[in-house]
C-alpha atoms as a PDB file:
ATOM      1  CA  UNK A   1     127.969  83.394  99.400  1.00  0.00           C
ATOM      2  CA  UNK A   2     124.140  82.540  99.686  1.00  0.00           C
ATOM      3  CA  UNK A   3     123.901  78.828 100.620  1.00  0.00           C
ATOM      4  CA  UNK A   4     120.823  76.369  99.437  1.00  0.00           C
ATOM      5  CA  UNK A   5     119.063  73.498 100.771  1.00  0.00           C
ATOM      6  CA  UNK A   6     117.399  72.141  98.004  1.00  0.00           C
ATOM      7  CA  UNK A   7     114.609  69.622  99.211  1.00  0.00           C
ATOM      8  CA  UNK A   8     112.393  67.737  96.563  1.00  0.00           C
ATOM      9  CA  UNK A   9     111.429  64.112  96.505  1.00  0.00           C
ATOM     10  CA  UNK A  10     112.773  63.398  92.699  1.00  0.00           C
ATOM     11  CA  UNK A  11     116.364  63.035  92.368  1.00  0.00           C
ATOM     12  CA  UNK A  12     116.568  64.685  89.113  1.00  0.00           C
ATOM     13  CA  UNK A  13     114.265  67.796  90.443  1.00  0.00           C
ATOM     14  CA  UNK A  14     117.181  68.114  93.321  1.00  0.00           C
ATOM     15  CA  UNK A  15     119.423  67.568  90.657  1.00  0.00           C
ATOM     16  CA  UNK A  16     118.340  70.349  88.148  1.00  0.00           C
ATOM     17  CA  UNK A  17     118.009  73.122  90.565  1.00  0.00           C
ATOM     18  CA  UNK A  18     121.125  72.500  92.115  1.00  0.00           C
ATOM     19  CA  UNK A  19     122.768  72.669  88.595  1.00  0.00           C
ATOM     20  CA  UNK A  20     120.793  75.712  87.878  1.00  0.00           C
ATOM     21  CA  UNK A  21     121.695  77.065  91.579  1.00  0.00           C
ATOM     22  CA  UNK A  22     125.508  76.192  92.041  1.00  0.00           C
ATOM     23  CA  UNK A  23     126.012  77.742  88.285  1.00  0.00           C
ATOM     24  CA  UNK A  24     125.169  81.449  89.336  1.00  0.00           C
ATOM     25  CA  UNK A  25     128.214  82.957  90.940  1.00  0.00           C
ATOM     26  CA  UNK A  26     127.697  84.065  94.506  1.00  0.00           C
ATOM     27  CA  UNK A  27     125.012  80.816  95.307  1.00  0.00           C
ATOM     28  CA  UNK A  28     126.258  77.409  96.366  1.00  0.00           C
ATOM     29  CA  UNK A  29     123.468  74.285  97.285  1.00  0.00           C
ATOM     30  CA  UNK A  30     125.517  73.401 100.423  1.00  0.00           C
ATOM     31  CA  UNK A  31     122.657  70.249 100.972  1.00  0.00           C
ATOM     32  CA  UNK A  32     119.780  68.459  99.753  1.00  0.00           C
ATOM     33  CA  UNK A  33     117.257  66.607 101.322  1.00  0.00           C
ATOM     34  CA  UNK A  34     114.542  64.293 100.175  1.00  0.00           C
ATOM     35  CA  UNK A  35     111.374  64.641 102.428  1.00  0.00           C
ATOM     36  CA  UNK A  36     110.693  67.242 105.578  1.00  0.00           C
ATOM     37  CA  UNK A  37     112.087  65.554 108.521  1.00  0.00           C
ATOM     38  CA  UNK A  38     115.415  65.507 106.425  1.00  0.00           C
ATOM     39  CA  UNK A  39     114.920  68.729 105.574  1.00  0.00           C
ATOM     40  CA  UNK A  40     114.213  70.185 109.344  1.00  0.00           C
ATOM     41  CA  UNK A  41     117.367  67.722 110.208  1.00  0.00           C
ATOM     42  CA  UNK A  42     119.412  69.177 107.546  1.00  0.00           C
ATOM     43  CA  UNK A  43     118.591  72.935 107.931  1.00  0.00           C
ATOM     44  CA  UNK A  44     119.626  72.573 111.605  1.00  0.00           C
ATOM     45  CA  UNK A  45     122.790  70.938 110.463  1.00  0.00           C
ATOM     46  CA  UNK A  46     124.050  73.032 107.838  1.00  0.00           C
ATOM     47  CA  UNK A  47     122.578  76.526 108.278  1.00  0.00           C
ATOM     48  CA  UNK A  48     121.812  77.612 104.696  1.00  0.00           C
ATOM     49  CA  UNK A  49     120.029  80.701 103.682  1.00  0.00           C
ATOM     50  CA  UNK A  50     117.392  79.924 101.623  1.00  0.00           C
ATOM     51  CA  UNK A  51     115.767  76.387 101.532  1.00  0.00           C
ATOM     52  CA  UNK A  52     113.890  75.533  98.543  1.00  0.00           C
ATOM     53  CA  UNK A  53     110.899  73.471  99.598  1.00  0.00           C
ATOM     54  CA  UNK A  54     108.762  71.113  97.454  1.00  0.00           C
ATOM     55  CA  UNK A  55     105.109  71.036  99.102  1.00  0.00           C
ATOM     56  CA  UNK A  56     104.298  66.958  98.442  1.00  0.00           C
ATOM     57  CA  UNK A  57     106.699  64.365  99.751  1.00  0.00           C
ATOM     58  CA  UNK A  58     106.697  61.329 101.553  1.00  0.00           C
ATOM     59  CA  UNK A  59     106.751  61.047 105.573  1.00  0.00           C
ATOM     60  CA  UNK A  60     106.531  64.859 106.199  1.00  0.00           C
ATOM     61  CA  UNK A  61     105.116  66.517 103.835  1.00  0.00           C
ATOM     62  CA  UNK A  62     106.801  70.403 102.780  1.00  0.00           C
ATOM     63  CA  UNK A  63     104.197  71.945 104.657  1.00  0.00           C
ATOM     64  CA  UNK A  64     105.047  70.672 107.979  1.00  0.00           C
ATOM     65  CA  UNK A  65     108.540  71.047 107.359  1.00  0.00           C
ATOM     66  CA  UNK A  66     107.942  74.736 107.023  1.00  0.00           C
ATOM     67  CA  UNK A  67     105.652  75.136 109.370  1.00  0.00           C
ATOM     68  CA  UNK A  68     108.911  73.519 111.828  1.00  0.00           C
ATOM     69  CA  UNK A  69     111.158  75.641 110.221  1.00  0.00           C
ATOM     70  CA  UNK A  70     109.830  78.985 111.052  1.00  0.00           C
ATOM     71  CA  UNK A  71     108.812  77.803 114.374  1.00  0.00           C
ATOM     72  CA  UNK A  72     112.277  76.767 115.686  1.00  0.00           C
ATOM     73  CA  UNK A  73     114.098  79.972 116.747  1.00  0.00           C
ATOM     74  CA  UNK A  74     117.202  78.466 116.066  1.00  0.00           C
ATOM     75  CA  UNK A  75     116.565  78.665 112.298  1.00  0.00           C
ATOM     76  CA  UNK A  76     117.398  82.109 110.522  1.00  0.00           C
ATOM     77  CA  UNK A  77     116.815  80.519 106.480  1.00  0.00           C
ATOM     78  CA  UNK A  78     114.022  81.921 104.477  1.00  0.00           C
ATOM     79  CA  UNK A  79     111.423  79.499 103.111  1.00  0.00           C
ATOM     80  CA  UNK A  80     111.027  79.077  99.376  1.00  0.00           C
ATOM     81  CA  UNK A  81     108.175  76.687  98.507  1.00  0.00           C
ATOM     82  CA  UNK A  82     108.585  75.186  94.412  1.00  0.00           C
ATOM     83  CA  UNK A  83     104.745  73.889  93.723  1.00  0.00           C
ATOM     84  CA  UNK A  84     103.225  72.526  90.271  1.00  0.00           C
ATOM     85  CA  UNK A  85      99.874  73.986  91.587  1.00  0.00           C
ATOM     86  CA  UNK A  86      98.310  70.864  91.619  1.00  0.00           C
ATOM     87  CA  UNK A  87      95.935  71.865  94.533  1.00  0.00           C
ATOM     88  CA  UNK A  88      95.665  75.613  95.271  1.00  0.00           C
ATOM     89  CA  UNK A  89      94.757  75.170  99.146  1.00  0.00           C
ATOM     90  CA  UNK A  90      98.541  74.339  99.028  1.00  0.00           C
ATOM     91  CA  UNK A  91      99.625  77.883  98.296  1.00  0.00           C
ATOM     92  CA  UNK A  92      97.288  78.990 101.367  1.00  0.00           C
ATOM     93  CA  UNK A  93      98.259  76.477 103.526  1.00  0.00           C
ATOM     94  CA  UNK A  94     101.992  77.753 103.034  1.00  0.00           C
ATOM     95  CA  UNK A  95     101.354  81.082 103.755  1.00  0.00           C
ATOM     96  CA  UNK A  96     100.103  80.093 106.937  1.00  0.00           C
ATOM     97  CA  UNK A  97     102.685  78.089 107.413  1.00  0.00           C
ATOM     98  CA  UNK A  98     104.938  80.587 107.177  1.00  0.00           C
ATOM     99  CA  UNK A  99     106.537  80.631 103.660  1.00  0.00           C
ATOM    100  CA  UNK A 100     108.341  83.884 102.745  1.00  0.00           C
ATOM    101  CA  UNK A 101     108.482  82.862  99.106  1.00  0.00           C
ATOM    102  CA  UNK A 102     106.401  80.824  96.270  1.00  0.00           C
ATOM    103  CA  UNK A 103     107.317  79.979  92.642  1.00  0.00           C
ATOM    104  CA  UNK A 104     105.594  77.419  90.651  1.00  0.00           C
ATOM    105  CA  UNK A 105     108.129  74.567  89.333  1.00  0.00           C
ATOM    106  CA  UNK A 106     108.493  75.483  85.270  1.00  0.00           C
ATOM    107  CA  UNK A 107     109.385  79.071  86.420  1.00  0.00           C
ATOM    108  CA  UNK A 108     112.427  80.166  84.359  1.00  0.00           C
ATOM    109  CA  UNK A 109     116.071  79.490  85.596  1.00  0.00           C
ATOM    110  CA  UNK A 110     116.619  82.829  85.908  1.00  0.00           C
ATOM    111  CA  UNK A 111     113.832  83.234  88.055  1.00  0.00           C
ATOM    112  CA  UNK A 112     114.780  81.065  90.305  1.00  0.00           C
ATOM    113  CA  UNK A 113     118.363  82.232  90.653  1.00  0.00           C
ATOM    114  CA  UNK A 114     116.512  85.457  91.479  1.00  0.00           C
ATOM    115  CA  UNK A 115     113.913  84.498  93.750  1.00  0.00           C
ATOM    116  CA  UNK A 116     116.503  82.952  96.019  1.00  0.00           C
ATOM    117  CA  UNK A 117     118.640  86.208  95.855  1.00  0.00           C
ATOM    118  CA  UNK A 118     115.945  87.974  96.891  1.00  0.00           C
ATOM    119  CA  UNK A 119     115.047  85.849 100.059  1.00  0.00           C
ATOM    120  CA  UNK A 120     118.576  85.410 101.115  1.00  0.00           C
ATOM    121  CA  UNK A 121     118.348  89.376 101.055  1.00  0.00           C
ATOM    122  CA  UNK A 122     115.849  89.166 103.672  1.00  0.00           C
ATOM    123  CA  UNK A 123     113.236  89.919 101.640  1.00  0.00           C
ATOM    124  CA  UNK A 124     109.789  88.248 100.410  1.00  0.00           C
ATOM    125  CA  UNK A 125     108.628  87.472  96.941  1.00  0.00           C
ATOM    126  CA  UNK A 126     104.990  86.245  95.401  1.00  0.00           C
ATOM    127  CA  UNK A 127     105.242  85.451  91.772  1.00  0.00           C
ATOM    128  CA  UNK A 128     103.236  87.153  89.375  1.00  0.00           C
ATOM    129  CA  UNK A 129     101.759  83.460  88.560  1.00  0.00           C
ATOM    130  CA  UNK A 130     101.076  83.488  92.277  1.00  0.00           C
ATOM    131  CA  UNK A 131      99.602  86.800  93.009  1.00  0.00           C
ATOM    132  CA  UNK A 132      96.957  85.895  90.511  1.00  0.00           C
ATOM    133  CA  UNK A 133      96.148  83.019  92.218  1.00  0.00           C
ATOM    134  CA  UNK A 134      96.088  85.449  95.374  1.00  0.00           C
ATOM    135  CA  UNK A 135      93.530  87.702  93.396  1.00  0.00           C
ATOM    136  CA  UNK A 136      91.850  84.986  91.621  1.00  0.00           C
ATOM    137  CA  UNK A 137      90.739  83.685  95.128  1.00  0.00           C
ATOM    138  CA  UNK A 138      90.040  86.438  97.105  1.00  0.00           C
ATOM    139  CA  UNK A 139      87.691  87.003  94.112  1.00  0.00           C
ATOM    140  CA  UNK A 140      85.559  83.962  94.841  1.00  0.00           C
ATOM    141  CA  UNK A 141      85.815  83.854  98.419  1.00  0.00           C
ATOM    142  CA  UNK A 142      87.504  85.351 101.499  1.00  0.00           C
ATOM    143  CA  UNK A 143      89.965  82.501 101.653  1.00  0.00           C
ATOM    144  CA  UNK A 144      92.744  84.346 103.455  1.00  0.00           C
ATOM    145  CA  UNK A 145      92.690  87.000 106.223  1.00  0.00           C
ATOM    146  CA  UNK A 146      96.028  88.335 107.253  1.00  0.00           C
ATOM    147  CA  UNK A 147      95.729  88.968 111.187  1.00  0.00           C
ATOM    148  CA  UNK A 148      97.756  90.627 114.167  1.00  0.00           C
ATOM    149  CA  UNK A 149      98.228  93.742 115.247  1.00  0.00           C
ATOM    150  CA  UNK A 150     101.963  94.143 117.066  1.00  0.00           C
ATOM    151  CA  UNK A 151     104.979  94.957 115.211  1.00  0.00           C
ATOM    152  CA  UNK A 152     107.834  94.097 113.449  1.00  0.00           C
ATOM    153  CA  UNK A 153     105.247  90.864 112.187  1.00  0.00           C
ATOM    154  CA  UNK A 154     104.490  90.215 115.965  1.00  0.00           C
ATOM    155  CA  UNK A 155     101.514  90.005 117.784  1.00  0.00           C
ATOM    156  CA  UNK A 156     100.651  91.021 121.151  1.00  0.00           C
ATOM    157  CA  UNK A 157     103.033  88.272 122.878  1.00  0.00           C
ATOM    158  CA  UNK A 158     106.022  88.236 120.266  1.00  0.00           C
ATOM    159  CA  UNK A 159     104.621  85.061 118.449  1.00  0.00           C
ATOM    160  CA  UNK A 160     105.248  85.743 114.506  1.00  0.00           C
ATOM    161  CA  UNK A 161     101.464  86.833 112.728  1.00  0.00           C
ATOM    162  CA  UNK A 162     100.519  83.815 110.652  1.00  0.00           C
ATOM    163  CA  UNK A 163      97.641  84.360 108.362  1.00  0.00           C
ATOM    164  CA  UNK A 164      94.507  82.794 108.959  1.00  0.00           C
ATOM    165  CA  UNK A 165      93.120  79.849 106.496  1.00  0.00           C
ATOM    166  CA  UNK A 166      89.686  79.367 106.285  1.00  0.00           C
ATOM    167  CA  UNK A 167      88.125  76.049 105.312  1.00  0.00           C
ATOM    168  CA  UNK A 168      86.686  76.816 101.434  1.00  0.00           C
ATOM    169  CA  UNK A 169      85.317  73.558 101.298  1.00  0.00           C
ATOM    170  CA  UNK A 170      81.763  74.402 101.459  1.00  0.00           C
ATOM    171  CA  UNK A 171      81.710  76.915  98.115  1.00  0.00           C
ATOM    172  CA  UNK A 172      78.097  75.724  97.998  1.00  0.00           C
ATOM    173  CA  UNK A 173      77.221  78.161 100.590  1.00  0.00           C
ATOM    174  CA  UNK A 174      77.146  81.789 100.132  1.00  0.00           C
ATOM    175  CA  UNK A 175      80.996  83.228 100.066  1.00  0.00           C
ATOM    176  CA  UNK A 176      81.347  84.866 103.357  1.00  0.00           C
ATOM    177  CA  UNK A 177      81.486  88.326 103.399  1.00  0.00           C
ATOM    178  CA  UNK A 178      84.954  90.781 103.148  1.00  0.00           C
ATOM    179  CA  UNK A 179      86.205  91.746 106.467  1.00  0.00           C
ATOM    180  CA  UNK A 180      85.670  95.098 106.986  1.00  0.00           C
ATOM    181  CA  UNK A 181      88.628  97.720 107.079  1.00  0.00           C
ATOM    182  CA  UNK A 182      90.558  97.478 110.302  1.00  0.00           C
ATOM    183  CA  UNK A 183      91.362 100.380 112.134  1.00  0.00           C
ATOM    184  CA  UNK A 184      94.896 100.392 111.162  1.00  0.00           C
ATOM    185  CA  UNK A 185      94.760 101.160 107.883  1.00  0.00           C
ATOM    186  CA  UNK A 186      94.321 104.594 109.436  1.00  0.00           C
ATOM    187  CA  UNK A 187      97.520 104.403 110.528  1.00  0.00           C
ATOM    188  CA  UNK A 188      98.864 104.785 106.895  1.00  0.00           C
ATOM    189  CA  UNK A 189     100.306 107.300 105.688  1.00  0.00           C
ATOM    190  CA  UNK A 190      99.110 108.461 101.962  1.00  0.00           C
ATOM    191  CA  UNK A 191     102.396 107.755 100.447  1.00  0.00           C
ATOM    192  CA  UNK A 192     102.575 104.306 102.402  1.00  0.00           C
ATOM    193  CA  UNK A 193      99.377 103.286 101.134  1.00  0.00           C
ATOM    194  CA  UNK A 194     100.168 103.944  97.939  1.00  0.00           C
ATOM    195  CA  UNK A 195     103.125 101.465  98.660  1.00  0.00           C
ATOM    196  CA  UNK A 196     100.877  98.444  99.857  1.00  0.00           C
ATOM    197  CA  UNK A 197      98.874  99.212  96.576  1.00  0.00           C
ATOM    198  CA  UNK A 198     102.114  98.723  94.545  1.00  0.00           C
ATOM    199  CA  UNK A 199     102.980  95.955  96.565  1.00  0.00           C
ATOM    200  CA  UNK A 200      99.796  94.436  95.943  1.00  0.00           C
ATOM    201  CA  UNK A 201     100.303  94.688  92.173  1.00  0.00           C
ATOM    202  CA  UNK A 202     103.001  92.462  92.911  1.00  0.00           C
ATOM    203  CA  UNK A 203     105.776  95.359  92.058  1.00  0.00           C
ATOM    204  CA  UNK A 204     109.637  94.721  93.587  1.00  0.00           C
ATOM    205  CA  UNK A 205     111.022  97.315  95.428  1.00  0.00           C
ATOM    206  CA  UNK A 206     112.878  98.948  92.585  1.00  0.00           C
ATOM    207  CA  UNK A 207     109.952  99.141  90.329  1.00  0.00           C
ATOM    208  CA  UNK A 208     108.067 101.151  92.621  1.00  0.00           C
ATOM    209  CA  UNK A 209     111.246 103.242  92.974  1.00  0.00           C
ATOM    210  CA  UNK A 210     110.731 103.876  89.579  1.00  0.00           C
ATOM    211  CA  UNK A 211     106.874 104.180  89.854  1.00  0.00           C
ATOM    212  CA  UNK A 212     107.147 106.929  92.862  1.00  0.00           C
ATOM    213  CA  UNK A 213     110.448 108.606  91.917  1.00  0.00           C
ATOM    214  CA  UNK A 214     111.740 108.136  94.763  1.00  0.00           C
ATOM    215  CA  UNK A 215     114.959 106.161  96.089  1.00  0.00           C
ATOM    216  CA  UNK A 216     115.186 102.235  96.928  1.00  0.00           C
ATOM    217  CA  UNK A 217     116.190 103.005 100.517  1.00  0.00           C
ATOM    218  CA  UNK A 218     113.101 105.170 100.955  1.00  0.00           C
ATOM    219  CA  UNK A 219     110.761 102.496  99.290  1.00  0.00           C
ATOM    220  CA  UNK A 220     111.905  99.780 102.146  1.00  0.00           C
ATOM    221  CA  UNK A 221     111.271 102.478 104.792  1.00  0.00           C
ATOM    222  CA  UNK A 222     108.156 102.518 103.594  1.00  0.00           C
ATOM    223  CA  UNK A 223     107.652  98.918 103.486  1.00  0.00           C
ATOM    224  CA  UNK A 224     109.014  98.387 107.235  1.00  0.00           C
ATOM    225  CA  UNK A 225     106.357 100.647 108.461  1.00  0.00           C
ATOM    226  CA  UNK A 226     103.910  99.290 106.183  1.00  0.00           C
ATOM    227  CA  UNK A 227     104.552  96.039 107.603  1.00  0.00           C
ATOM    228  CA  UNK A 228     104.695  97.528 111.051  1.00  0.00           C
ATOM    229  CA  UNK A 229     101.541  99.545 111.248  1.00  0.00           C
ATOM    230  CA  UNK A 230      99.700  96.569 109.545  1.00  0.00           C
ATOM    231  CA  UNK A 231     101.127  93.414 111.481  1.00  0.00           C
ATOM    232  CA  UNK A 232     102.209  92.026 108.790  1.00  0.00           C
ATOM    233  CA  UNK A 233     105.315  89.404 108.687  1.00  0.00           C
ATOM    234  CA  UNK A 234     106.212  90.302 104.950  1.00  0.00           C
ATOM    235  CA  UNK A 235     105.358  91.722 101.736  1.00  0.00           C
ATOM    236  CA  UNK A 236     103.561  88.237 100.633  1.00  0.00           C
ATOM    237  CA  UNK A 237     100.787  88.557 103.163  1.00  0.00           C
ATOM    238  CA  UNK A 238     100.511  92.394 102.365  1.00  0.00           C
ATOM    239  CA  UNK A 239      98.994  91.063  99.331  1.00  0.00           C
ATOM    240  CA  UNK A 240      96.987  89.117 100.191  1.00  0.00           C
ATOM    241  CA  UNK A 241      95.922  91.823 102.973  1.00  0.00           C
ATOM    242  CA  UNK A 242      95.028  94.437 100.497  1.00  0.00           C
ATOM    243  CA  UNK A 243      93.255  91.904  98.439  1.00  0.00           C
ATOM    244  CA  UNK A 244      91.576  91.052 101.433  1.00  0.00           C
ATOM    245  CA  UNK A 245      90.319  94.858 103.355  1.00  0.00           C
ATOM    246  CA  UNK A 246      90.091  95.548  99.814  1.00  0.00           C
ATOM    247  CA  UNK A 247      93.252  98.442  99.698  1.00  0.00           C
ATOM    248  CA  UNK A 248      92.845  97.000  95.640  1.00  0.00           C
ATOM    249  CA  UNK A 249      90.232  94.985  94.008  1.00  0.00           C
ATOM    250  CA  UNK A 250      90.692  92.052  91.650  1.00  0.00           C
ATOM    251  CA  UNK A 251      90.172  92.795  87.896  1.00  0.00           C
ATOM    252  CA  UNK A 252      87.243  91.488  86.397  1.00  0.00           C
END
């Protein structure tokens, strides 16, 4: 059974997902929590899974909750941040934060249900609708630059590799320039590069099963050194990495 924390300001908003949640055999909301110190209180009480984070609410705000969250060794639950997208330095401020998944708030019930299966699963997950805003940024300006080079999404010392916001607030100024390709993309092997490219078009492990004809077992291999050779936490800021050393380059 995966269990929820569903955390969100608006009764009705907790409401909803947990009717949308508790319907789906094999998930049950075990909590809910109204703003981020209830939310760090509550995770630490009842151990869920997956907590499904709304980013503005009163006292703390999501961001600090999460950012407390994936600090505190004691706490194994994945992060899922639920944003309208009202501001987009949100979205970068939660992958520093340490998020390990984003959906915007009129995503589909079904997406939902899914998004949470795959975090629970110990996965990561970037929405299409938030990969483009990924791309769509990196495109204007190096906003995001995924750092670290230990393992296992360590750095040197063991502390988890956060990536690295910069402030955007001057876009008057010339965009500063891409970082140039670090020396361990060398590292990669030809098939796992190929990997961070198809994880970079936002693809879930079975589709690039599919893609590379090759087994789901073999495609997280891949991944795990991927995300070991890189320092990389998870497959979120492996897009925004090959965005970033430009691996792929935006559309357009």
């Amino acid at each position: 059974m995966i269990r929820v924390l569903v955390v969100d300001d608006q009764s009705l908003v907790r409401a909803g997902f947990r009717t949308i949640l508790d319907s789906e055999p094999g998930i049950e909301v075990v909590g809910e929590a109204e703003d981020g110190e209830l939310a760090v209180a509550r995770t630490l009480e009842l151990a869920p899974d997956v907590v499904c984070m709304d980013v503005q609410m009163p006292n703390v705000d999501g961001l600090e909750a999460t950012r407390r969250l994936t600090a505190d060794p004691r706490v194994e639950a994945a992060v899922l941040v639920l944003t309208t997208f009202d501001r987009e330095d949100y979205l970068f401020a939660a992958l520093e934060a340490g998020a390990s998944g984003f959906l915007l708030k009129n995503s589909s019930p079904e997406r939902l249900i899914d998004a949470v299966q795959v975090l629970a699963g110990g996965e990561a997950l970037l929405a299409p609708d938030v990969t483009r805003r990924v791309i769509e940024a990196a495109r204007r300006h190096g906003v995001l630059a995924a750092g670290g080079s230990g393992s296992d999404g360590a750095d040197a010392s063991g502390a988890p590799v956060r990536a690295q916001v910069h402030d955007a607030g001057d876009e008057a100024s010339a965009p500063p320039a891409r970082p140039s390709a670090p020396p361990e993309l060398d590292s990669l092997t030809d098939r796992e590069r190929e990997v961070l490219v198809l994880l970079a078009e936002g693809l879930s492990n079975a589709e690039i099963a599919g893609r590379m004809w090759v087994g789901e077992a073999t495609v997280k291999s891949h991944v795990s050194k991927v995300l070991m050779k890189l320092g990389l936490r998870d497959r979120v800021h492996a897009v925004v990495f090959a965005y970033e050393h430009g691996v792929v380059s935006p559309a357009g």
